[in-house]
N, C-alpha and C. Protein backbone atom coordinates (compact mmCIF):
# COMPACT_ATOMS: atom_id res chain seq x y z
N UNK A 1 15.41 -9.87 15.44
CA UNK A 1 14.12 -9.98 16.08
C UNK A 1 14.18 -11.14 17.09
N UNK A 2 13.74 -11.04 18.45
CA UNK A 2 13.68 -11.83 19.30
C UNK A 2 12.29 -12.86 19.18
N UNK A 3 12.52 -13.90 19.74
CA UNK A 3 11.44 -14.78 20.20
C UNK A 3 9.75 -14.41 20.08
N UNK A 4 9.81 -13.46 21.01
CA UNK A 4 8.81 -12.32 21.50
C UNK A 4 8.24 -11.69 19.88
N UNK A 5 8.94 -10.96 19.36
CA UNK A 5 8.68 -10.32 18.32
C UNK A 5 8.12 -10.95 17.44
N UNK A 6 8.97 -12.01 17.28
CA UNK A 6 8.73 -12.98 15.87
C UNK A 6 7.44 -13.73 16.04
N UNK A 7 6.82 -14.02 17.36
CA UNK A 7 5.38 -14.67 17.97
C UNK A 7 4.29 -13.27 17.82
N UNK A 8 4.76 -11.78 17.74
CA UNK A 8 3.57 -11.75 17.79
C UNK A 8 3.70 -10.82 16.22
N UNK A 9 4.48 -10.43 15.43
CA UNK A 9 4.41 -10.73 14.00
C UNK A 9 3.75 -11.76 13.37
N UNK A 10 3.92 -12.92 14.01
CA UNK A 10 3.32 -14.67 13.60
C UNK A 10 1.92 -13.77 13.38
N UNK A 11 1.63 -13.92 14.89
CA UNK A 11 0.21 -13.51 15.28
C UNK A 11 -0.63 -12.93 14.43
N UNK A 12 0.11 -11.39 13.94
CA UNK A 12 -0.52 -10.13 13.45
C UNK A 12 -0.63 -10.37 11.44
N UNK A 13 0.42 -11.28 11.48
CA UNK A 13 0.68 -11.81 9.98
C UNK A 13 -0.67 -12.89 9.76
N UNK A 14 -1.42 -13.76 10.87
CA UNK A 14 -1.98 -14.78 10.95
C UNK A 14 -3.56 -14.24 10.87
N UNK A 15 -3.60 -12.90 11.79
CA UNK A 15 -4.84 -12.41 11.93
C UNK A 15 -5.29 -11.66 10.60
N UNK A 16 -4.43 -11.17 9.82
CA UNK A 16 -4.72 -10.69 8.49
C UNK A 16 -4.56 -11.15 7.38
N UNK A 17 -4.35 -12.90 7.60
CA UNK A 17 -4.82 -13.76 6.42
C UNK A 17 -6.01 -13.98 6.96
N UNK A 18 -6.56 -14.53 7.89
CA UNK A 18 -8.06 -14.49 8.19
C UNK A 18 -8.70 -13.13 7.91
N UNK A 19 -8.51 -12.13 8.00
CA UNK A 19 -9.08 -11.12 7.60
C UNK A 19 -9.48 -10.90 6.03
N UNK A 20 -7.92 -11.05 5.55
CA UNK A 20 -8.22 -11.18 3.98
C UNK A 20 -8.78 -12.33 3.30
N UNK A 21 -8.69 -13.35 3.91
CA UNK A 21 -9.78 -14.71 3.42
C UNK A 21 -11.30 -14.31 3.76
N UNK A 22 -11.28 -14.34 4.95
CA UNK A 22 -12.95 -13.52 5.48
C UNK A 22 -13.57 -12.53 4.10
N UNK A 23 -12.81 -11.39 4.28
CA UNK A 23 -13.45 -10.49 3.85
C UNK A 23 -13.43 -10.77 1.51
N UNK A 24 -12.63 -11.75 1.38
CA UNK A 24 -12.56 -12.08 0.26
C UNK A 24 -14.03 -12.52 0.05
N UNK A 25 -14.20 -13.63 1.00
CA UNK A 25 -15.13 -14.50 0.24
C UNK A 25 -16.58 -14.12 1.39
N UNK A 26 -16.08 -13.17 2.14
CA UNK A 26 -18.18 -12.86 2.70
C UNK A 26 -18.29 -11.32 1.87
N UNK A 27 -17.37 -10.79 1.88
CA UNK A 27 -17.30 -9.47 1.89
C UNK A 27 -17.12 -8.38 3.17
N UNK A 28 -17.58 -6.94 3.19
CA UNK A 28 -17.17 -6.85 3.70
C UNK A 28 -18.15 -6.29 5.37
N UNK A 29 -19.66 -6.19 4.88
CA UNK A 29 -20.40 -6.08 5.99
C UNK A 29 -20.51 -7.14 6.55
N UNK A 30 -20.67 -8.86 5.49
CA UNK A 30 -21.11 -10.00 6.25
C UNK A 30 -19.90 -10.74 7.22
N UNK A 31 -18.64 -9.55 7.29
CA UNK A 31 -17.61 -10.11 8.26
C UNK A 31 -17.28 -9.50 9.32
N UNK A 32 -17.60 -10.24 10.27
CA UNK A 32 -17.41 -9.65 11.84
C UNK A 32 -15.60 -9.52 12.31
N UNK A 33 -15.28 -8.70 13.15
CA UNK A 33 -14.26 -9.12 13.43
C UNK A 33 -14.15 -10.64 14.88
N UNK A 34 -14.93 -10.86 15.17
CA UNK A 34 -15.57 -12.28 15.86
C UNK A 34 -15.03 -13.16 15.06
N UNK A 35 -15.56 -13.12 14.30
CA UNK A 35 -15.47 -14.55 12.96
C UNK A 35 -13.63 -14.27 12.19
N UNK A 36 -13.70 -12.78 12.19
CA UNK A 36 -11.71 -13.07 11.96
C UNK A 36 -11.12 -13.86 13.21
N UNK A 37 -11.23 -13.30 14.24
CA UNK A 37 -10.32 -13.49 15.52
C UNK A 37 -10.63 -15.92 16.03
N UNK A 38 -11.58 -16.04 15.41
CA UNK A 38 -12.31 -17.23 15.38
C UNK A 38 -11.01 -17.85 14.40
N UNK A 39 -11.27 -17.19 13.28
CA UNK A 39 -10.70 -17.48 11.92
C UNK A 39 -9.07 -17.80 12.63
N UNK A 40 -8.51 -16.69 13.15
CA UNK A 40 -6.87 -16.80 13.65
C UNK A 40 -6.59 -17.45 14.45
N UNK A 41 -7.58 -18.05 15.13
CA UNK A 41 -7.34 -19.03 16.51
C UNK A 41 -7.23 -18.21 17.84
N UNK A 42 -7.65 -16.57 17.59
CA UNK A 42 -7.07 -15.60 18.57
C UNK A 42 -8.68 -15.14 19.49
N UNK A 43 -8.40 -14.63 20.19
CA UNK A 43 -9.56 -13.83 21.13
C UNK A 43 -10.03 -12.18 20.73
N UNK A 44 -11.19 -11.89 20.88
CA UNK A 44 -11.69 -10.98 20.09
C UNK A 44 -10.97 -9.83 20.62
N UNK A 45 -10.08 -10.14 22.07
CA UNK A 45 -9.48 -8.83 22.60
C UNK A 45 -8.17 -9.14 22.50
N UNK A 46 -7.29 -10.01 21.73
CA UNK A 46 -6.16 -10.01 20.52
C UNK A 46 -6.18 -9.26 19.18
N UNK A 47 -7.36 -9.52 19.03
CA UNK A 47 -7.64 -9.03 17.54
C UNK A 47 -7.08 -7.54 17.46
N UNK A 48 -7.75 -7.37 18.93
CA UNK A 48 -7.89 -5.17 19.12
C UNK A 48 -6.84 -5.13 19.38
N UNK A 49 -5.80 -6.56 20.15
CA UNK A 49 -4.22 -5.83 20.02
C UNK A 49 -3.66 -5.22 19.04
N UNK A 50 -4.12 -6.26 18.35
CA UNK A 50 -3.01 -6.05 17.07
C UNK A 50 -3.86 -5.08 15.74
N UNK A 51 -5.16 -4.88 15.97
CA UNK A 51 -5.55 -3.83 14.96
C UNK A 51 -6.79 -3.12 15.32
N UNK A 52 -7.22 -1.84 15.49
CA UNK A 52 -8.16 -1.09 15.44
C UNK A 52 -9.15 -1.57 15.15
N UNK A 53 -9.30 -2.11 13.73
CA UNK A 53 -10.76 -2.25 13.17
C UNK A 53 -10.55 -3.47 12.38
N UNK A 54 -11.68 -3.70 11.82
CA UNK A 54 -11.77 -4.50 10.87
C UNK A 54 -10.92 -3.74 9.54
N UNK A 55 -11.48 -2.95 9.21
CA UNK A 55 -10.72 -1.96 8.48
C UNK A 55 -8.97 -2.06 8.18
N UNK A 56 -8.70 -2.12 9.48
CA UNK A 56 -7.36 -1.63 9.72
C UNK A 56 -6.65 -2.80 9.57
N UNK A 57 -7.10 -4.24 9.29
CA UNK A 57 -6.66 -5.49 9.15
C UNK A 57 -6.38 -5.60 7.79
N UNK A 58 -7.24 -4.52 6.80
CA UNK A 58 -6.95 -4.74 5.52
C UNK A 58 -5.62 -3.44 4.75
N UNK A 59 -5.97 -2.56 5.75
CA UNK A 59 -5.45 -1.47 5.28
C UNK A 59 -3.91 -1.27 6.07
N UNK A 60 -3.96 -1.37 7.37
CA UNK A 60 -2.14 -1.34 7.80
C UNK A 60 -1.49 -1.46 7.42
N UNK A 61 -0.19 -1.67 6.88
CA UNK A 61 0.66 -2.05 6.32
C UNK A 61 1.60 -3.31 7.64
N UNK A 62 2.12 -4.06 6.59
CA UNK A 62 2.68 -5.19 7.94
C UNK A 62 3.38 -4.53 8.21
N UNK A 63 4.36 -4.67 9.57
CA UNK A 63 4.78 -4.28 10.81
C UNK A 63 6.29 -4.47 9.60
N UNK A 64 6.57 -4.95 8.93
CA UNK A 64 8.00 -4.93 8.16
C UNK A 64 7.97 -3.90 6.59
N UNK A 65 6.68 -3.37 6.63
CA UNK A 65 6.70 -3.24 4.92
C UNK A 65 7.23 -1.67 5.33
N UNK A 66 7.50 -0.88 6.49
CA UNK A 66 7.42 0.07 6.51
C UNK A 66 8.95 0.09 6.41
N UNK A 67 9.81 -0.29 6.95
CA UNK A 67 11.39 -0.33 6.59
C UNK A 67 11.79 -1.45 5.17
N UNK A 68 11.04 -1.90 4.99
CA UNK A 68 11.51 -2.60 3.54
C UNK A 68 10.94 -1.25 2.61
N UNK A 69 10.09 -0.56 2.42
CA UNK A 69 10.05 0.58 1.25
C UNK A 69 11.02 1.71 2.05
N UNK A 70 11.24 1.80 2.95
CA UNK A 70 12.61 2.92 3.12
C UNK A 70 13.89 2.31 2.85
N UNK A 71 14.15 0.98 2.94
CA UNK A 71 15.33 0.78 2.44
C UNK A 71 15.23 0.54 1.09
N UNK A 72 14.14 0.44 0.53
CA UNK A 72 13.80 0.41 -1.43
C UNK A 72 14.47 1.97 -1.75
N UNK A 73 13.64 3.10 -1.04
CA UNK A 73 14.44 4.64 -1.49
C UNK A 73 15.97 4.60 -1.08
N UNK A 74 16.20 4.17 0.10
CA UNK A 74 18.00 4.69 0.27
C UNK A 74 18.66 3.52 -0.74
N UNK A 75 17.99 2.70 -1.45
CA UNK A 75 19.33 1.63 -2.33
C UNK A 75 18.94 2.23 -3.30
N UNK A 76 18.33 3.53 -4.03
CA UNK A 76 18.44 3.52 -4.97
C UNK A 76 19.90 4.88 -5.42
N UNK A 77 20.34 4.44 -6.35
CA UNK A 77 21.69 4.92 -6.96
C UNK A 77 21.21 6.63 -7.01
N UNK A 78 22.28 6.99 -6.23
CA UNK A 78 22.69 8.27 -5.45
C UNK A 78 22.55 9.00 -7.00
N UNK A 79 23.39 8.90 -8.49
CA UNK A 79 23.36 9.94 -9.49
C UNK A 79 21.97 9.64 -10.36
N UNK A 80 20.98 8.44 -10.27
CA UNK A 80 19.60 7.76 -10.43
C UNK A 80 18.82 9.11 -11.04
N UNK A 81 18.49 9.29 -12.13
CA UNK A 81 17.52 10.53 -11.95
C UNK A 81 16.18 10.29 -11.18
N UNK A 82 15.67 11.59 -10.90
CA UNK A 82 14.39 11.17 -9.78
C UNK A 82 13.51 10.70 -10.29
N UNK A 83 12.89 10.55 -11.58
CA UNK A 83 12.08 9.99 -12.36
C UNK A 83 11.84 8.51 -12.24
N UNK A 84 13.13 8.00 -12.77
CA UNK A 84 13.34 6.63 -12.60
C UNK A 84 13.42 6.09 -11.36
N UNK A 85 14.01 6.81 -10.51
CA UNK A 85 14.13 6.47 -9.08
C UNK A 85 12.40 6.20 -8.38
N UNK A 86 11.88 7.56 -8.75
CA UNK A 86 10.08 7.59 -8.15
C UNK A 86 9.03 6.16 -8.84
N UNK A 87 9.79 5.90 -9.95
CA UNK A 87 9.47 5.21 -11.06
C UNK A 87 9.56 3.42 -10.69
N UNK A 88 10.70 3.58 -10.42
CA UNK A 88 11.16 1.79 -9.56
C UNK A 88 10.47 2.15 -8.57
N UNK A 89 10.57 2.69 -7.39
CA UNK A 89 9.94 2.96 -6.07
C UNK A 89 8.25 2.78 -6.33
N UNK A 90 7.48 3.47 -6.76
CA UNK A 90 6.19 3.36 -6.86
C UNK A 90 5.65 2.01 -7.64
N UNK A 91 6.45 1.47 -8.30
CA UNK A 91 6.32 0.21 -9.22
C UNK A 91 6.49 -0.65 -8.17
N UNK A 92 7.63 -0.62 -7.51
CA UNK A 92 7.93 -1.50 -6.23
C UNK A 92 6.91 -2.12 -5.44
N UNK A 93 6.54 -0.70 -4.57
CA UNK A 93 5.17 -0.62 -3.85
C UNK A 93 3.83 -0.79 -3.82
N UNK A 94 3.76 -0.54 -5.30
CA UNK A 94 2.41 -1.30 -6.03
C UNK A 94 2.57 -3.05 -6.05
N UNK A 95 3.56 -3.31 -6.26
CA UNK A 95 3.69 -4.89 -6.42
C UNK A 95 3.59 -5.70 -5.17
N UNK A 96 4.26 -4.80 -4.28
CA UNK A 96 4.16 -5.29 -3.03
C UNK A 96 2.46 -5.21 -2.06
N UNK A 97 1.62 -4.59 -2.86
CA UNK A 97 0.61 -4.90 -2.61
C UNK A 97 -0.46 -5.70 -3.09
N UNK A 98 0.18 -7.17 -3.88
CA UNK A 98 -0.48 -7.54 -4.93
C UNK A 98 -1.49 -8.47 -4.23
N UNK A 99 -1.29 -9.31 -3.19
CA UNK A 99 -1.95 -9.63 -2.27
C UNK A 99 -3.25 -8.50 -1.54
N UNK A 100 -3.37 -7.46 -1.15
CA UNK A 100 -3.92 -6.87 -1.10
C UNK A 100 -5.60 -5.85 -1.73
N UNK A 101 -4.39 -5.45 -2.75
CA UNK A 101 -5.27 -4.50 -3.41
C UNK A 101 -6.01 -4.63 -3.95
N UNK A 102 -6.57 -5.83 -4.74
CA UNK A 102 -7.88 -6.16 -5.51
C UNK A 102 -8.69 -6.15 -4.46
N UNK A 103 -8.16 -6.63 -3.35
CA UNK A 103 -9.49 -6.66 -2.43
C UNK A 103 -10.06 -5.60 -1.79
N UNK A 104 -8.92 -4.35 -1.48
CA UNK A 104 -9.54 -3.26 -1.24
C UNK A 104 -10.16 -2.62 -1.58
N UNK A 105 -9.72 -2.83 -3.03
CA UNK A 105 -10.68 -2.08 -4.39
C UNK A 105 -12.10 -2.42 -4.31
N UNK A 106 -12.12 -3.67 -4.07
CA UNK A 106 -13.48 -4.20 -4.42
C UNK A 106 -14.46 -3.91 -2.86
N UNK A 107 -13.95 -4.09 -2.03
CA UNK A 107 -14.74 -3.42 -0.52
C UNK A 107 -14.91 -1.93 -0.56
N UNK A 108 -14.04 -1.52 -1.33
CA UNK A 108 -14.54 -0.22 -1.29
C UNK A 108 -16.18 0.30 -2.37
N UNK A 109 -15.83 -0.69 -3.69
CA UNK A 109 -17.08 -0.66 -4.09
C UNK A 109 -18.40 -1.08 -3.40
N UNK A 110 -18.15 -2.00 -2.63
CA UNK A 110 -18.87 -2.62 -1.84
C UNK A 110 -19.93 -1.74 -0.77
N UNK A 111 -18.67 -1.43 -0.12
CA UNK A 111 -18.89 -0.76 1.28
C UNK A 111 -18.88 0.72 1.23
N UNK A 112 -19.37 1.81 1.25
CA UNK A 112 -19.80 3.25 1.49
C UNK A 112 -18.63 3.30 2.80
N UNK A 113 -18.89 2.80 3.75
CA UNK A 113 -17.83 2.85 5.06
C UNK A 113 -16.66 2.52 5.00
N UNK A 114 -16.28 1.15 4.48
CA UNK A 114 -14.63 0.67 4.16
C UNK A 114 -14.10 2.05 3.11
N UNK A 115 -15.21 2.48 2.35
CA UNK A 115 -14.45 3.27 0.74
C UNK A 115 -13.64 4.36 1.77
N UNK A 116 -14.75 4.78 2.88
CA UNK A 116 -14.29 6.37 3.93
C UNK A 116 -13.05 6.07 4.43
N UNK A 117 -12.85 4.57 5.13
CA UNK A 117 -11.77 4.83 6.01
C UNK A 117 -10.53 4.78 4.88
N UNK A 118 -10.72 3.95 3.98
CA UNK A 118 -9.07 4.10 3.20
C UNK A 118 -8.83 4.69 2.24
N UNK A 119 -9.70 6.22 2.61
CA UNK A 119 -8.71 7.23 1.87
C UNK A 119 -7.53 7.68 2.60
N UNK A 120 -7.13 7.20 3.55
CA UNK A 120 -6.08 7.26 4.05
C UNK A 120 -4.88 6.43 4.32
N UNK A 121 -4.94 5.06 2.68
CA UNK A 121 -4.59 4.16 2.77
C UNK A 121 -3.24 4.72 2.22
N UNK A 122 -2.30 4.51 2.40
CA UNK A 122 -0.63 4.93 2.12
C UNK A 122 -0.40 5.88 2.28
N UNK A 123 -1.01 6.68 3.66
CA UNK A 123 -0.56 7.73 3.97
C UNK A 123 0.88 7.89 4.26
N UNK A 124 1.66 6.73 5.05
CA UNK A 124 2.62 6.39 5.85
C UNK A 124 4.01 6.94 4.13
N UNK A 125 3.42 5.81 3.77
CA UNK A 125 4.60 5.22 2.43
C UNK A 125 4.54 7.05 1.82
N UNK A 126 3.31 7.53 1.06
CA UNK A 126 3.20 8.68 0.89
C UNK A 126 4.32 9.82 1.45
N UNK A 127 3.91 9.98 2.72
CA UNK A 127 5.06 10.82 3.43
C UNK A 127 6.14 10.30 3.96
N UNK A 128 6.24 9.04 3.71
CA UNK A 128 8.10 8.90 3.62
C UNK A 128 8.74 9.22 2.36
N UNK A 129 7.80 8.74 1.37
CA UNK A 129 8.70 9.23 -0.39
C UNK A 129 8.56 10.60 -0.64
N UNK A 130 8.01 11.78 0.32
CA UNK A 130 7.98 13.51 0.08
C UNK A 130 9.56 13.54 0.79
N UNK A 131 9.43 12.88 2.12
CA UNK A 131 10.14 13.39 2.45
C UNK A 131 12.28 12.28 2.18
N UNK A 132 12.15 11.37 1.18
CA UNK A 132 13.14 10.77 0.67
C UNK A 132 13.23 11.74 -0.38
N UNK A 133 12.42 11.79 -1.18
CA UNK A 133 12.35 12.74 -2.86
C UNK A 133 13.29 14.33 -1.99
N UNK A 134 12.73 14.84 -1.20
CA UNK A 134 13.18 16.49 -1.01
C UNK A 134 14.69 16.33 -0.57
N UNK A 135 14.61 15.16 0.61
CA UNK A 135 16.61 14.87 0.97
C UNK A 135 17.34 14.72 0.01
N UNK A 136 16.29 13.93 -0.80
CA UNK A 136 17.56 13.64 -1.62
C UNK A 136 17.70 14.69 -2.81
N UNK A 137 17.04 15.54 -3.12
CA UNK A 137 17.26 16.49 -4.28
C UNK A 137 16.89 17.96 -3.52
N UNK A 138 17.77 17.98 -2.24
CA UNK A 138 17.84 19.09 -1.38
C UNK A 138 18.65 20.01 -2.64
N UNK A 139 19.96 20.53 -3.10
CA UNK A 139 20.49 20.65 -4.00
C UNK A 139 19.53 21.40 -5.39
N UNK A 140 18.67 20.83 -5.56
CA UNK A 140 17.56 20.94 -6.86
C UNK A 140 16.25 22.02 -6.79
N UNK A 141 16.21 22.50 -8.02
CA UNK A 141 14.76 23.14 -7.58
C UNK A 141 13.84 22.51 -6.82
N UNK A 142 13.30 23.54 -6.28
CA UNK A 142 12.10 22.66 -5.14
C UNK A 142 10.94 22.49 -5.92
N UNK A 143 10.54 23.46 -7.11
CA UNK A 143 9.25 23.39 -7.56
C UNK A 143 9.66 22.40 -9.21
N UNK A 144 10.70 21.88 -9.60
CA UNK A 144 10.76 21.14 -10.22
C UNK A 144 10.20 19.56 -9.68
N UNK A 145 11.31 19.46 -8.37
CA UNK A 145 11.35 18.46 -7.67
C UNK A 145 9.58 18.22 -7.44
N UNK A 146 9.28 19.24 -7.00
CA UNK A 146 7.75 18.74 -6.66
C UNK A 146 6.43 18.12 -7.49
N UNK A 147 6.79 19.14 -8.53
CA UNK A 147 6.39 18.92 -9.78
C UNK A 147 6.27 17.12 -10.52
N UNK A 148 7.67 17.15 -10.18
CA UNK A 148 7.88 15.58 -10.95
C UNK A 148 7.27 14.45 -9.62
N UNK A 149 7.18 14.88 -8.60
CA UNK A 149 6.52 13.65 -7.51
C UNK A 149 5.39 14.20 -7.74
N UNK A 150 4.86 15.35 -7.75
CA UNK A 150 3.06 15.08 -7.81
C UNK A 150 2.68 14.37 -8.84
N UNK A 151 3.22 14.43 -10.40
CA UNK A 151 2.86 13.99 -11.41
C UNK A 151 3.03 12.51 -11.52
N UNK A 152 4.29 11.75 -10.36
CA UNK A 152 4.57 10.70 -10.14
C UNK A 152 2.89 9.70 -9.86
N UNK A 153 2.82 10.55 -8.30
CA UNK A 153 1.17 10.15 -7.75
C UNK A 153 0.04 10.54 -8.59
N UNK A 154 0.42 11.36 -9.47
CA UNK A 154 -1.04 11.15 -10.52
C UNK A 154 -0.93 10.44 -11.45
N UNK A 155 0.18 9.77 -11.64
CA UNK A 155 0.06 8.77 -12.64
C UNK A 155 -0.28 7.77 -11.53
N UNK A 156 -0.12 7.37 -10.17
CA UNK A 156 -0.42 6.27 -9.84
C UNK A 156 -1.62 6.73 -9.35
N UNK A 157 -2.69 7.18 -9.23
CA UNK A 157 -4.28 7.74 -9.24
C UNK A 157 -4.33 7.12 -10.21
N UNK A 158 -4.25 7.69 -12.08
CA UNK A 158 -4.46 7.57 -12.90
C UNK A 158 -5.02 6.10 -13.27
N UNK A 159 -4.00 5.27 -12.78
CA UNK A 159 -3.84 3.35 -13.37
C UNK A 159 -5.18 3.20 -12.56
N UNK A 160 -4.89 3.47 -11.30
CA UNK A 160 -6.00 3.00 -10.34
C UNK A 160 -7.29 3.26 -10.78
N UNK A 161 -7.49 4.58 -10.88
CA UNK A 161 -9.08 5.32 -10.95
C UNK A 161 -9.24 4.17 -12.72
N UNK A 162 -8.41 4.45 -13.34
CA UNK A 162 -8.86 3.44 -14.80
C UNK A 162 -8.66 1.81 -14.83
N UNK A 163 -8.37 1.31 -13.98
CA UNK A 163 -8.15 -0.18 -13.66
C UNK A 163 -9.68 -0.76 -13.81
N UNK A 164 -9.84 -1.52 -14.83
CA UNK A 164 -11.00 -1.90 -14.85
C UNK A 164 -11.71 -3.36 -13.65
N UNK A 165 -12.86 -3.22 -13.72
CA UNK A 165 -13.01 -4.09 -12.07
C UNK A 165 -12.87 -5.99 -12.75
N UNK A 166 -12.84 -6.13 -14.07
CA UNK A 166 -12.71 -7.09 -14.68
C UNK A 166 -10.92 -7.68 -14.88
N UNK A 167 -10.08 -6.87 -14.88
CA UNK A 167 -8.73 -6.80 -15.19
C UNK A 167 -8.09 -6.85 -13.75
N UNK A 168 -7.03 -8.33 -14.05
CA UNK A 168 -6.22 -8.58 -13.20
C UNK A 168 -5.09 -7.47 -12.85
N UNK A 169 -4.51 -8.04 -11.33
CA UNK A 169 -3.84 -7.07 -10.92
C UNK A 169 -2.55 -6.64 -11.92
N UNK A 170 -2.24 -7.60 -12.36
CA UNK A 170 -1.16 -7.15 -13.75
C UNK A 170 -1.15 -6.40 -14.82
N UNK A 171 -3.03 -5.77 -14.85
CA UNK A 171 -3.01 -5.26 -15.79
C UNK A 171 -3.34 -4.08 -15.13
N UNK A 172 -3.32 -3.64 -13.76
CA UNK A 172 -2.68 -2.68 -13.15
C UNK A 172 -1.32 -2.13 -13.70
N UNK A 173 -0.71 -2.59 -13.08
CA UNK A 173 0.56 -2.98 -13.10
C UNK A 173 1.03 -2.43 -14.58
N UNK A 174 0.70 -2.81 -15.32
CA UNK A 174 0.80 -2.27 -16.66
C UNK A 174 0.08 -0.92 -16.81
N UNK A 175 -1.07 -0.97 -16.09
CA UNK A 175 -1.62 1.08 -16.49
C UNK A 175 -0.37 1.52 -16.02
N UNK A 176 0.41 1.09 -14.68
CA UNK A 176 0.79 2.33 -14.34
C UNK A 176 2.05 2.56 -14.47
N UNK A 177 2.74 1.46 -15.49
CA UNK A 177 4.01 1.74 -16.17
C UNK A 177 3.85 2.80 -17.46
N UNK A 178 2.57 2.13 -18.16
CA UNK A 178 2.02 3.38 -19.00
C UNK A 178 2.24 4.43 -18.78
N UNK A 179 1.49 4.64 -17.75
CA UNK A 179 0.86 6.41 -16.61
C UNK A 179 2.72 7.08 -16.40
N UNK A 180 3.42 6.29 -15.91
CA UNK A 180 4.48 6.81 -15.57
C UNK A 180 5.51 7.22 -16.79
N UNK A 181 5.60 5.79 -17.44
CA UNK A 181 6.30 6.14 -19.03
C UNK A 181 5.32 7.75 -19.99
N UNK A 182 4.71 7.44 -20.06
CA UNK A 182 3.56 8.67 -20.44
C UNK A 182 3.96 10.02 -19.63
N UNK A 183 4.05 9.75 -18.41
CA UNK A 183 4.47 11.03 -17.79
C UNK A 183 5.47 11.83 -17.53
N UNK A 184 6.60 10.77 -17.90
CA UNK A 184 8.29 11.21 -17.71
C UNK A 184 8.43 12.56 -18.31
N UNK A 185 8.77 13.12 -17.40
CA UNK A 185 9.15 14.57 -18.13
C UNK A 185 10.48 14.48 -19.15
N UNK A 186 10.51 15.27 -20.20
CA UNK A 186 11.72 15.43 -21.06
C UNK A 186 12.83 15.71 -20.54
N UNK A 187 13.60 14.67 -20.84
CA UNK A 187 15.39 15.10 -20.56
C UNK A 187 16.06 16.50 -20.83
């Protein structure tokens, strides 16, 4: 990464700790994106560089998380069954949102509008692991293969939709080793 890059990563990394501090402690109607771009030291027409919405400050994924979870699927061990493989991978990805996700959770209770826009929150990660899971078990039934990733994502629904709003993110974290151990199909 050049000079250039690494300044406006700074930037985009800088504008969405103000975002996530903002929206932590006003919530999420009493925060303008004014008062983020204030918050980052940036101009309200920086802000729109680097993100759509207010929304989109909480929900994007950073500009690196998208090749760090594709190189999480290609290191995992080529004879790996897919279980375990979907199993580390989704455990991964959950962790890596630990910064995050309580807070989305909770704006979404919040907000009727924030809840709309991020049902489309891991769309990205979503359709990179359909399409890692099928390459890599090209070879395999298709309706097995599918089978075991849908049931993958309903165990990670599962933790979520039952994550109580009192229980730390670890005890996430724990539904959805449950959800997954619980779901492993038989050898």
């Amino acid at each position: 990464m050049n000079l250039r890059e690494r300044k406006k990563l700074a930037t985009w990394r800088a504008v969405r700790s103000a975002a996530l501090g903002l929206l932590a402690e006003q919530g999420y109607d009493a925060t303008t994106v004014e008062q983020i771009a204030a918050a980052a030291n940036v101009s309200r027409a920086t802000f729109f560089n680097y993100f759509a919405s207010k929304e989109a400050a909480v929900l994007d994924p950073d500009p690196e998380e998208r090749r760090d979870w594709q190189e999480a699927m290609r290191e995992r061990p080529a004879d790996e069954p897919l279980w375990d493989a979907l199993t580390a991978i989704l455990t991964g990805w959950c962790t890596s949102l630990r910064d995050r996700m309580p807070l989305q959770r909770r704006l979404k209770a919040e907000s009727p509008a924030f809840a709309q826009t991020a049902q489309s929150f891991g769309e990205q990660f979503f359709a990179d692991l359909r399409e890692w899971v099928f390459s890599r078990t090209a070879q395999s039934d298709p309706l097995t293969v599918a089978l075991q990733l849908n049931i993958a994502l309903a165990a990670i629904n599962t933790a979520y939709q039952t994550w109580p709003e009192d229980e730390a993110f670890d005890g996430f974290l724990q539904r959805l080793e449950r959800c997954l151990l619980q779901a492993r199909p038989a050898a």
